[in-house]
C-alpha atoms as a PDB file:
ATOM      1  CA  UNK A   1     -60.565  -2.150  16.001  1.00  0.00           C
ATOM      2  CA  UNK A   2     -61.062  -4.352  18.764  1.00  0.00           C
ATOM      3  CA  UNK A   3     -62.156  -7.939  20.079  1.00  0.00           C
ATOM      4  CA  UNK A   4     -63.532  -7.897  23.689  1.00  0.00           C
ATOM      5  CA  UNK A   5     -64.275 -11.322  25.517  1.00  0.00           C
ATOM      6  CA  UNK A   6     -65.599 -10.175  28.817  1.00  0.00           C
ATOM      7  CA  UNK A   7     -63.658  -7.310  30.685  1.00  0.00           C
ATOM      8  CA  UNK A   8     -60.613  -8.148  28.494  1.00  0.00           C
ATOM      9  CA  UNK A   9     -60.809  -6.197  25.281  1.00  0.00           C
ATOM     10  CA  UNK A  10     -58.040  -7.103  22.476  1.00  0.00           C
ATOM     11  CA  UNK A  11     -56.575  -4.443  20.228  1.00  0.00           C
ATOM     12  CA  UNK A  12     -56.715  -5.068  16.497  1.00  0.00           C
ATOM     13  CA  UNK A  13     -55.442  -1.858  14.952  1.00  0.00           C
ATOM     14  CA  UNK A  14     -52.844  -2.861  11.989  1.00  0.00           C
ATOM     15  CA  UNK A  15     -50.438  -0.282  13.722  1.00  0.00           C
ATOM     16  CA  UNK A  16     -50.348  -1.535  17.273  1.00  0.00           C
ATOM     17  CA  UNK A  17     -49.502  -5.033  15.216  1.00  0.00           C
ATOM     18  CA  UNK A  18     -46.791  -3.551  13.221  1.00  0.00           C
ATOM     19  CA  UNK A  19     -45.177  -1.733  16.083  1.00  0.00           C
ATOM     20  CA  UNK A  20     -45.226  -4.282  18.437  1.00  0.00           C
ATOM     21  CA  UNK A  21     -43.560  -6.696  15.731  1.00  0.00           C
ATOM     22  CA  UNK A  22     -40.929  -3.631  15.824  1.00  0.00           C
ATOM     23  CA  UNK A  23     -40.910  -3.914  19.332  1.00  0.00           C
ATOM     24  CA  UNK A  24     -40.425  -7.770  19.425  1.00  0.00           C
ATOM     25  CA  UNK A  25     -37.224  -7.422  17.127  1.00  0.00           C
ATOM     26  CA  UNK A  26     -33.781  -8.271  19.009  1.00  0.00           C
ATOM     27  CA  UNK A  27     -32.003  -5.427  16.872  1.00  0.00           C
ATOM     28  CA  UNK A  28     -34.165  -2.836  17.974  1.00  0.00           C
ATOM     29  CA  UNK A  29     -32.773  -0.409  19.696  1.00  0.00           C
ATOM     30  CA  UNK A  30     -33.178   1.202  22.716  1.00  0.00           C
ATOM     31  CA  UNK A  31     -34.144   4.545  21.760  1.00  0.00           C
ATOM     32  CA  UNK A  32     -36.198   2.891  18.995  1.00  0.00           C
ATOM     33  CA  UNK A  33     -37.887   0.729  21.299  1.00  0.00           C
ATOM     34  CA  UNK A  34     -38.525   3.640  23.852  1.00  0.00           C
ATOM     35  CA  UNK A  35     -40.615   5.582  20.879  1.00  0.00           C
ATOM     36  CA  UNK A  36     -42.590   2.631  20.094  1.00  0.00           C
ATOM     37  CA  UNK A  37     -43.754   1.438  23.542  1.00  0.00           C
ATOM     38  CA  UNK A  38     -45.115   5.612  23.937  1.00  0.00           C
ATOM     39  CA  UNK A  39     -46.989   5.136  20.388  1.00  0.00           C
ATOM     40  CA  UNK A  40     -48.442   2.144  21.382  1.00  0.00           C
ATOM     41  CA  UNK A  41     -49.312   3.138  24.706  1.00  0.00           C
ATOM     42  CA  UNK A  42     -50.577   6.043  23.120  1.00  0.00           C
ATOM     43  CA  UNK A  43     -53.332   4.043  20.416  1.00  0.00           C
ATOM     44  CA  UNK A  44     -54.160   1.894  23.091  1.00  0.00           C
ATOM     45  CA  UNK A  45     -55.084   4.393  25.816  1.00  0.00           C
ATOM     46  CA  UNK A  46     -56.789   6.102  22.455  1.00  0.00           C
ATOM     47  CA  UNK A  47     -59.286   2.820  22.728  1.00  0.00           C
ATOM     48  CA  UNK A  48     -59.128   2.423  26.551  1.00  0.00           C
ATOM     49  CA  UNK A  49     -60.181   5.699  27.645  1.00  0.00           C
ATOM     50  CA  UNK A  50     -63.295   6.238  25.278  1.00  0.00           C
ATOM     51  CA  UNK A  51     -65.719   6.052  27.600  1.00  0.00           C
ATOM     52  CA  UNK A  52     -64.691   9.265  29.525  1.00  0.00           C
ATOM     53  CA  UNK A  53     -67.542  11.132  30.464  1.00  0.00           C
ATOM     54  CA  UNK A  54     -68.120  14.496  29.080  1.00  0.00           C
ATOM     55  CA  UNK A  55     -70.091  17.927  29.901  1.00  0.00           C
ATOM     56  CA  UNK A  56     -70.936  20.900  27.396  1.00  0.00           C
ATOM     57  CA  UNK A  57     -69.188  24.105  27.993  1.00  0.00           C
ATOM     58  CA  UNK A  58     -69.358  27.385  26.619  1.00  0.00           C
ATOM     59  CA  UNK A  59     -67.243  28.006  23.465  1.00  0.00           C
ATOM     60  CA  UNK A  60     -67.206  31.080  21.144  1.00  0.00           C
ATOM     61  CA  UNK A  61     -65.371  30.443  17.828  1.00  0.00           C
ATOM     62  CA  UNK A  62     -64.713  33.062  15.538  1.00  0.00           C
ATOM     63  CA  UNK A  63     -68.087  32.921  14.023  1.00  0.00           C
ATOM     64  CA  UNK A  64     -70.548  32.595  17.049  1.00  0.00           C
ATOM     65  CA  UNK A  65     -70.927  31.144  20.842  1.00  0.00           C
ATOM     66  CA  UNK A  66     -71.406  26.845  20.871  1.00  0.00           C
ATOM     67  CA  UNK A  67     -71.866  24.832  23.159  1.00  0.00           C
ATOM     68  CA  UNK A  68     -69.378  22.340  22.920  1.00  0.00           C
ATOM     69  CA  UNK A  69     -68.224  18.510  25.201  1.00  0.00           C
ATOM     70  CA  UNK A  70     -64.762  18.175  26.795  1.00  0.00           C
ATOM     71  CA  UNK A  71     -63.764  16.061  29.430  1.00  0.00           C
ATOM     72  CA  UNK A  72     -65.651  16.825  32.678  1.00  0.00           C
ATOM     73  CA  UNK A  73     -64.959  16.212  36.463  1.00  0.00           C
ATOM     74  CA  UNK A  74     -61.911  14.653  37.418  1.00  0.00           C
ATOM     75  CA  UNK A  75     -59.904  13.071  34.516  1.00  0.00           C
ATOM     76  CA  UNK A  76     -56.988  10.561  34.887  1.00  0.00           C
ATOM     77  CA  UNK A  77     -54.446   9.416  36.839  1.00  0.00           C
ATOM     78  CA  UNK A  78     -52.241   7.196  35.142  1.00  0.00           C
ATOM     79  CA  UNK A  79     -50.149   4.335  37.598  1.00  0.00           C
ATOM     80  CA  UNK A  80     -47.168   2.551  35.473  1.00  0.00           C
ATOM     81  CA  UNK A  81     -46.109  -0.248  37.251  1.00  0.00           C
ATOM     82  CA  UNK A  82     -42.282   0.339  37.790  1.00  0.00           C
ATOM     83  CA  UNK A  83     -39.934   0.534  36.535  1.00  0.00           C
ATOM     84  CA  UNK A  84     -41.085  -0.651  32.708  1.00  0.00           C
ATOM     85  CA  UNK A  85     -44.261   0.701  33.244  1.00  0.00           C
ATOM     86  CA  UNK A  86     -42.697   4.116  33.135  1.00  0.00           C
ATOM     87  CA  UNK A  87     -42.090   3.614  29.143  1.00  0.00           C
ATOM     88  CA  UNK A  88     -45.806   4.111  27.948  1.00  0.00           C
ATOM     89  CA  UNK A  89     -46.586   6.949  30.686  1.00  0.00           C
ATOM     90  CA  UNK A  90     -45.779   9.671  28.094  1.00  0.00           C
ATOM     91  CA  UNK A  91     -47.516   8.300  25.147  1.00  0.00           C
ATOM     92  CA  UNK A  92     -50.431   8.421  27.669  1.00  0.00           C
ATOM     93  CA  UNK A  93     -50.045  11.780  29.028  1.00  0.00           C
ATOM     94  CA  UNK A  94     -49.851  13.006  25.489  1.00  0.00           C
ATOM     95  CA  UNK A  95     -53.713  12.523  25.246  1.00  0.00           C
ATOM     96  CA  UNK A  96     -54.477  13.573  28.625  1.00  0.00           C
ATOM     97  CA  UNK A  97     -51.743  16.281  29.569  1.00  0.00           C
ATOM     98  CA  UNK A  98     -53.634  16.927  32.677  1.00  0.00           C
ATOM     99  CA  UNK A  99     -53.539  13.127  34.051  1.00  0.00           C
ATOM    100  CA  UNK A 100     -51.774  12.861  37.140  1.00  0.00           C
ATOM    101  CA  UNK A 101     -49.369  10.439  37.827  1.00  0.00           C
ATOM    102  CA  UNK A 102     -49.002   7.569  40.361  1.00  0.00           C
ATOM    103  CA  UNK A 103     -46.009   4.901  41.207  1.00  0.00           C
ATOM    104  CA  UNK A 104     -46.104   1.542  42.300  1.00  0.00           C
ATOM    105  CA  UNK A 105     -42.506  -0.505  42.673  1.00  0.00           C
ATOM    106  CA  UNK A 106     -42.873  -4.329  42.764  1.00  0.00           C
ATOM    107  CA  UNK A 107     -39.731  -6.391  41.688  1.00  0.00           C
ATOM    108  CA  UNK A 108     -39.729  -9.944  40.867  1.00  0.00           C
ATOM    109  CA  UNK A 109     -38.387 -12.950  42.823  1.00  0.00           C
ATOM    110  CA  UNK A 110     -36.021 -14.936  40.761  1.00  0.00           C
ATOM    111  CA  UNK A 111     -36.691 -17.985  42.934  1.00  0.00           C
ATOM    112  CA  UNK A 112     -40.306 -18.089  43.327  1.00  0.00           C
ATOM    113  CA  UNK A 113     -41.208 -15.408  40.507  1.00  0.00           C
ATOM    114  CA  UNK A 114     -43.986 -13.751  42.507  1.00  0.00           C
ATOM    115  CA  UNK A 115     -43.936  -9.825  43.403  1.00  0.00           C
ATOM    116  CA  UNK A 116     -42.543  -7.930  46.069  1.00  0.00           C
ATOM    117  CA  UNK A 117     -43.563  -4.009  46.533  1.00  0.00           C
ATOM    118  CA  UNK A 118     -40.496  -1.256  47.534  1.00  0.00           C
ATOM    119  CA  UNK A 119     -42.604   1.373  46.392  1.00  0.00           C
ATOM    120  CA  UNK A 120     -45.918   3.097  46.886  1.00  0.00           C
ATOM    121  CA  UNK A 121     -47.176   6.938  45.867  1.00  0.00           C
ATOM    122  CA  UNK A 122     -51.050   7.225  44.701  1.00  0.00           C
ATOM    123  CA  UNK A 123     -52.747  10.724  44.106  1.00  0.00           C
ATOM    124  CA  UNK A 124     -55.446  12.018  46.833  1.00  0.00           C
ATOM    125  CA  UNK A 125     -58.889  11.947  45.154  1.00  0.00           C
ATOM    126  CA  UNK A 126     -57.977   8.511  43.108  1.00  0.00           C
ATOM    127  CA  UNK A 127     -61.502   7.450  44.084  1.00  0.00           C
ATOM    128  CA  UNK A 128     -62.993  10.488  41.874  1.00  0.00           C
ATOM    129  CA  UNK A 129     -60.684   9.447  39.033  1.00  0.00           C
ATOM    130  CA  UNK A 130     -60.448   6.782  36.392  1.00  0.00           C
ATOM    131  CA  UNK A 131     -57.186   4.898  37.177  1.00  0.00           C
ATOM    132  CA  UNK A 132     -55.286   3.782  34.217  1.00  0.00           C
ATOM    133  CA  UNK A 133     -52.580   1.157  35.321  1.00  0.00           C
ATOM    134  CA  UNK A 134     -49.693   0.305  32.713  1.00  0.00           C
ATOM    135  CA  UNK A 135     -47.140  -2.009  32.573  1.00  0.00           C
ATOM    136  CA  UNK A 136     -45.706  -3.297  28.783  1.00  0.00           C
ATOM    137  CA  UNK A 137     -45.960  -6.899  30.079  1.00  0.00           C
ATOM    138  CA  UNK A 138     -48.863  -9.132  31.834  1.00  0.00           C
ATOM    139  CA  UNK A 139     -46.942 -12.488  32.522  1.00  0.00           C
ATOM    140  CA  UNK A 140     -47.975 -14.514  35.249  1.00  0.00           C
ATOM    141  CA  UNK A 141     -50.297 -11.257  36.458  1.00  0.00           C
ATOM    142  CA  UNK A 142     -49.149 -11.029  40.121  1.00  0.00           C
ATOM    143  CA  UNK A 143     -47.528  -7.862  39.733  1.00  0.00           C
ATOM    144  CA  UNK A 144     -50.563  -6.358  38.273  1.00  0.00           C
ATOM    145  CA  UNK A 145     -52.957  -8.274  40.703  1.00  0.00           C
ATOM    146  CA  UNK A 146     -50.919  -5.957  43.327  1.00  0.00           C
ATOM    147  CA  UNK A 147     -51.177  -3.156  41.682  1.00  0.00           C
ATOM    148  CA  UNK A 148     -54.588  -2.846  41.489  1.00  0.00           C
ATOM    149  CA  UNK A 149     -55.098  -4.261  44.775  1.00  0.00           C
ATOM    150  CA  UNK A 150     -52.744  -1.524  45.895  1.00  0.00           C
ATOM    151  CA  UNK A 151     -55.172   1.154  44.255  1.00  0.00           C
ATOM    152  CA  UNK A 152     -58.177   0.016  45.340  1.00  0.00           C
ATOM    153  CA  UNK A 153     -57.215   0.305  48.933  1.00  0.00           C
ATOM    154  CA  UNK A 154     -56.064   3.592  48.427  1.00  0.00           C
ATOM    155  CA  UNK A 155     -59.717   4.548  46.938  1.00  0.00           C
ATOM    156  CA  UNK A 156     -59.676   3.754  43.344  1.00  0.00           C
ATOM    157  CA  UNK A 157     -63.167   2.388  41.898  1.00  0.00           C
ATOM    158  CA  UNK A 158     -63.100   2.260  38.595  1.00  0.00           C
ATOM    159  CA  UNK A 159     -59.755   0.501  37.266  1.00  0.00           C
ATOM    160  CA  UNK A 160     -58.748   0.075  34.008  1.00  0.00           C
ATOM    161  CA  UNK A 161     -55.100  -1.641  33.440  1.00  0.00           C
ATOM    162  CA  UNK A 162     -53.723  -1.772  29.968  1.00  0.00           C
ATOM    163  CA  UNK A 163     -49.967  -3.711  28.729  1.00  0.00           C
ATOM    164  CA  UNK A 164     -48.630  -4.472  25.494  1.00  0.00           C
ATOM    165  CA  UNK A 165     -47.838  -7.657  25.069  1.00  0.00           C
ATOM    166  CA  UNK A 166     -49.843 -10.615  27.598  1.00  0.00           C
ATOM    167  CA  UNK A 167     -49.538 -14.096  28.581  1.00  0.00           C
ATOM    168  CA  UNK A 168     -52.639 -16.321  28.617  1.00  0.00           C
ATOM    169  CA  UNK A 169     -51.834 -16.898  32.055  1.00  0.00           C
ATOM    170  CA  UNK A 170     -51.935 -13.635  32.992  1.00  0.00           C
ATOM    171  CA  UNK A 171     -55.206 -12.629  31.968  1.00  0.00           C
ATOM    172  CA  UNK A 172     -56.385 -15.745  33.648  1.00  0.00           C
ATOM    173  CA  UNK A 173     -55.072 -14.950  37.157  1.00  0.00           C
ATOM    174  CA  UNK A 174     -56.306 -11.040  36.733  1.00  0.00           C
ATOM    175  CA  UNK A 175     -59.592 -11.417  35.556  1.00  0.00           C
ATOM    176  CA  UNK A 176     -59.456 -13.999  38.331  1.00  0.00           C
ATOM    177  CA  UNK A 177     -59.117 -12.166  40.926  1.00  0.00           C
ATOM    178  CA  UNK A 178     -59.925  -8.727  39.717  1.00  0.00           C
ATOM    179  CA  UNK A 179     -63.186  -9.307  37.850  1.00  0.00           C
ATOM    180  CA  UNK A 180     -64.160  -5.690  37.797  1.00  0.00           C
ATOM    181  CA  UNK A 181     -60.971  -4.338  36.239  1.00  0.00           C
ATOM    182  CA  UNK A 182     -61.166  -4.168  32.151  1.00  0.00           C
ATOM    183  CA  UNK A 183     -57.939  -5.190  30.755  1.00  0.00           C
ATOM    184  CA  UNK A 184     -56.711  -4.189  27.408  1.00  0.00           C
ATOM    185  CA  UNK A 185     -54.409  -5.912  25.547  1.00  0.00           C
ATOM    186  CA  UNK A 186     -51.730  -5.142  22.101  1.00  0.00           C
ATOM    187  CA  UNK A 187     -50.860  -8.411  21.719  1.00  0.00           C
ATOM    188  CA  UNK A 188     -52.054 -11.718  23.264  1.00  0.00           C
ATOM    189  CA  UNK A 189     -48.584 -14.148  23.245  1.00  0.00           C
ATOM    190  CA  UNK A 190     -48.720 -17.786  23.051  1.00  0.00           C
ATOM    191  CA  UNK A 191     -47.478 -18.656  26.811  1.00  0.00           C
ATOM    192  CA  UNK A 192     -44.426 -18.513  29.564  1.00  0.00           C
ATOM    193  CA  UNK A 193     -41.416 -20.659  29.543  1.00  0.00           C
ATOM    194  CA  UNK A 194     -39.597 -21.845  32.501  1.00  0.00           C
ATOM    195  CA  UNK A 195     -38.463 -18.575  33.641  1.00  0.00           C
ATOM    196  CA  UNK A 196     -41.876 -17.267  33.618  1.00  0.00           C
ATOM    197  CA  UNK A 197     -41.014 -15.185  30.738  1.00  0.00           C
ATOM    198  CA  UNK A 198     -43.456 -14.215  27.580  1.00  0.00           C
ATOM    199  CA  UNK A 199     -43.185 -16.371  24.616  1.00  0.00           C
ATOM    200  CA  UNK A 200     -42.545 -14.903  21.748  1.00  0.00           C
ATOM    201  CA  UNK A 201     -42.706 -12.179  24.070  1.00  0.00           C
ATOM    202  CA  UNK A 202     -40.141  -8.800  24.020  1.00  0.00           C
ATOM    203  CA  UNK A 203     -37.741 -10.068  25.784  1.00  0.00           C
ATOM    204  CA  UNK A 204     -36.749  -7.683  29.181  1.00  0.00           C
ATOM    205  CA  UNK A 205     -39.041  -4.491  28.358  1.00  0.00           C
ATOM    206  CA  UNK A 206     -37.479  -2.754  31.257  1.00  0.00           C
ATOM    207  CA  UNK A 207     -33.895  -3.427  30.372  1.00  0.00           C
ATOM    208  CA  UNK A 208     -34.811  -2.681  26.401  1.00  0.00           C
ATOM    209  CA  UNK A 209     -36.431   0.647  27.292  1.00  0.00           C
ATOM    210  CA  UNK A 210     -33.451   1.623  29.828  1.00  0.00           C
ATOM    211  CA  UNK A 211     -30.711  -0.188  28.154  1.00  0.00           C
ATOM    212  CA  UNK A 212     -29.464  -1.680  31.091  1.00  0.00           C
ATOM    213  CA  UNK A 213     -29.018  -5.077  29.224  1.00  0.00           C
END
C-alpha cells in the first residue's frame, strides 16, 4: 500500500505503521529498536525496489526445463548514510544478498545544523546500478541532499533514497533540489523543533540503534 505525490511515494502498509509506533516508543530498547529499523527497512525496500528489471533464464525443476525472470544486469548497491543509516542496511541486504555496499559520513553542526562529510567509499560501476540511499531520518534534508549529490558525481543515475520517519521540510528541500531522485517514506512527521529535530519524531536513531545515549 502506498500514496505517491510526485517522486515522493508514502508507505501505507499497517506493519510499517505499527513498527514505527514501536520504534517511536522511549522504552524501546536498543536491541528492540535495532530489529525494527531492519524490518522496516526491509518492507520498504520490498516497495522501493519493484521496478527492478528482469531477464528469463533457463530453469529445470524437477518436472521439466522453464524459462523463468530473476533479476538481470547489475543489481544494487545500497549507500546508508552514516552512521544511523547503517541500521536498515541488513534488512535491505536480506532481499538483495548480492547488493553491494557503499558509505557516506556526514555529521551535523550543532551551531548551524547543516552537514559536514568525513567520509566517502562508493562501488566502481555505481552508474550501471540502481543506488538505494538510506538513512532512518529526513529532517531538514541536507545530509541527504549530499548524499546523493555525492553519488551522482561518482556516476550514479538512477537514485532512489528511502528513510523511516521524514520531516515536511525535508522532502521539500530534496525534491527541491534533487527532482529526479524518488523518495520513499514510513512515516511523514508533523515538523522540526528548534533543534532541528523530528517532531514526534524517534528521538536520536543513531544513538537508539547504538546505544550510545
Amino acid at each position: 500500500m502506498e500514496t505517491a505525490q510526485g517522486n515522493v511515494i508514502y508507505l501505507n502498509h499497517p506493519l510499517i505503521k505499527h513498527k514505527i509506533t514501536c520504534m517511536r516508543d522511549k522504552n524501546t530498547g536498543t536491541k528492540e529498536f535495532n530489529t525494527l529499523v531492519s524490518e522496516v527497512a526491509m518492507l520498504e525496500a520490498y516497495e522501493a525496489l519493484g521496478d527492478l528489471e528482469t531477464e528469463l533464464v533457463e530453469v529445470e525443476t524437477p518436472l521439466m526445463k522453464t524459462m523463468q525472470p530473476v533479476i538481470s544486469g547489475k543489481k544494487l548497491v545500497i549507500v546508508p548514510i552514516l552512521r544511523a543509516g547503517l541500521g536498515m542496511v541488513e534488512g535491505v541486504r536480506t532481499l538483495v544478498p548480492a547488493a553491494r555496499i557503499g558509505h557516506i559520513g556526514l555529521y551535523r553542526d550543532p551551531e548551524t545544523h547543516e552537514p559536514h562529510a568525513y567520509y566517502n567509499k562508493l562501488p566502481d560501476g555505481i552508474e550501471k546500478r540502481t543506488a538505494l540511499i538510506v538513512d532512518p531520518m529526513l529532517a531538514t534534508g541536507g545530509s541527504a541532499c549530499d548524499a546523493v549529490r555525492f553519488v551522482k558525481e561518482a556516476g550514479g543515475k538512477k537514485i532512489k533514497f528511502m528513510c523511516i520517519v521524514a520531516a515536511p521540510e525535508g522532502i521539500e528541500r530534496l525534491t527541491r533540489e534533487h527532482p529526479d531522485v524518488q523518495v520513499y517514506v514510513g512515516a511523514l512527521d508533523d515538523g522540526l523543533n528548534a533543534n532541528k529535530y523530528i517532531l514526534p519524531g524517534l528521538g536520536d536513531a543513531g544513538d537508539r540503534i547504538f546505544g550510545t545515549k
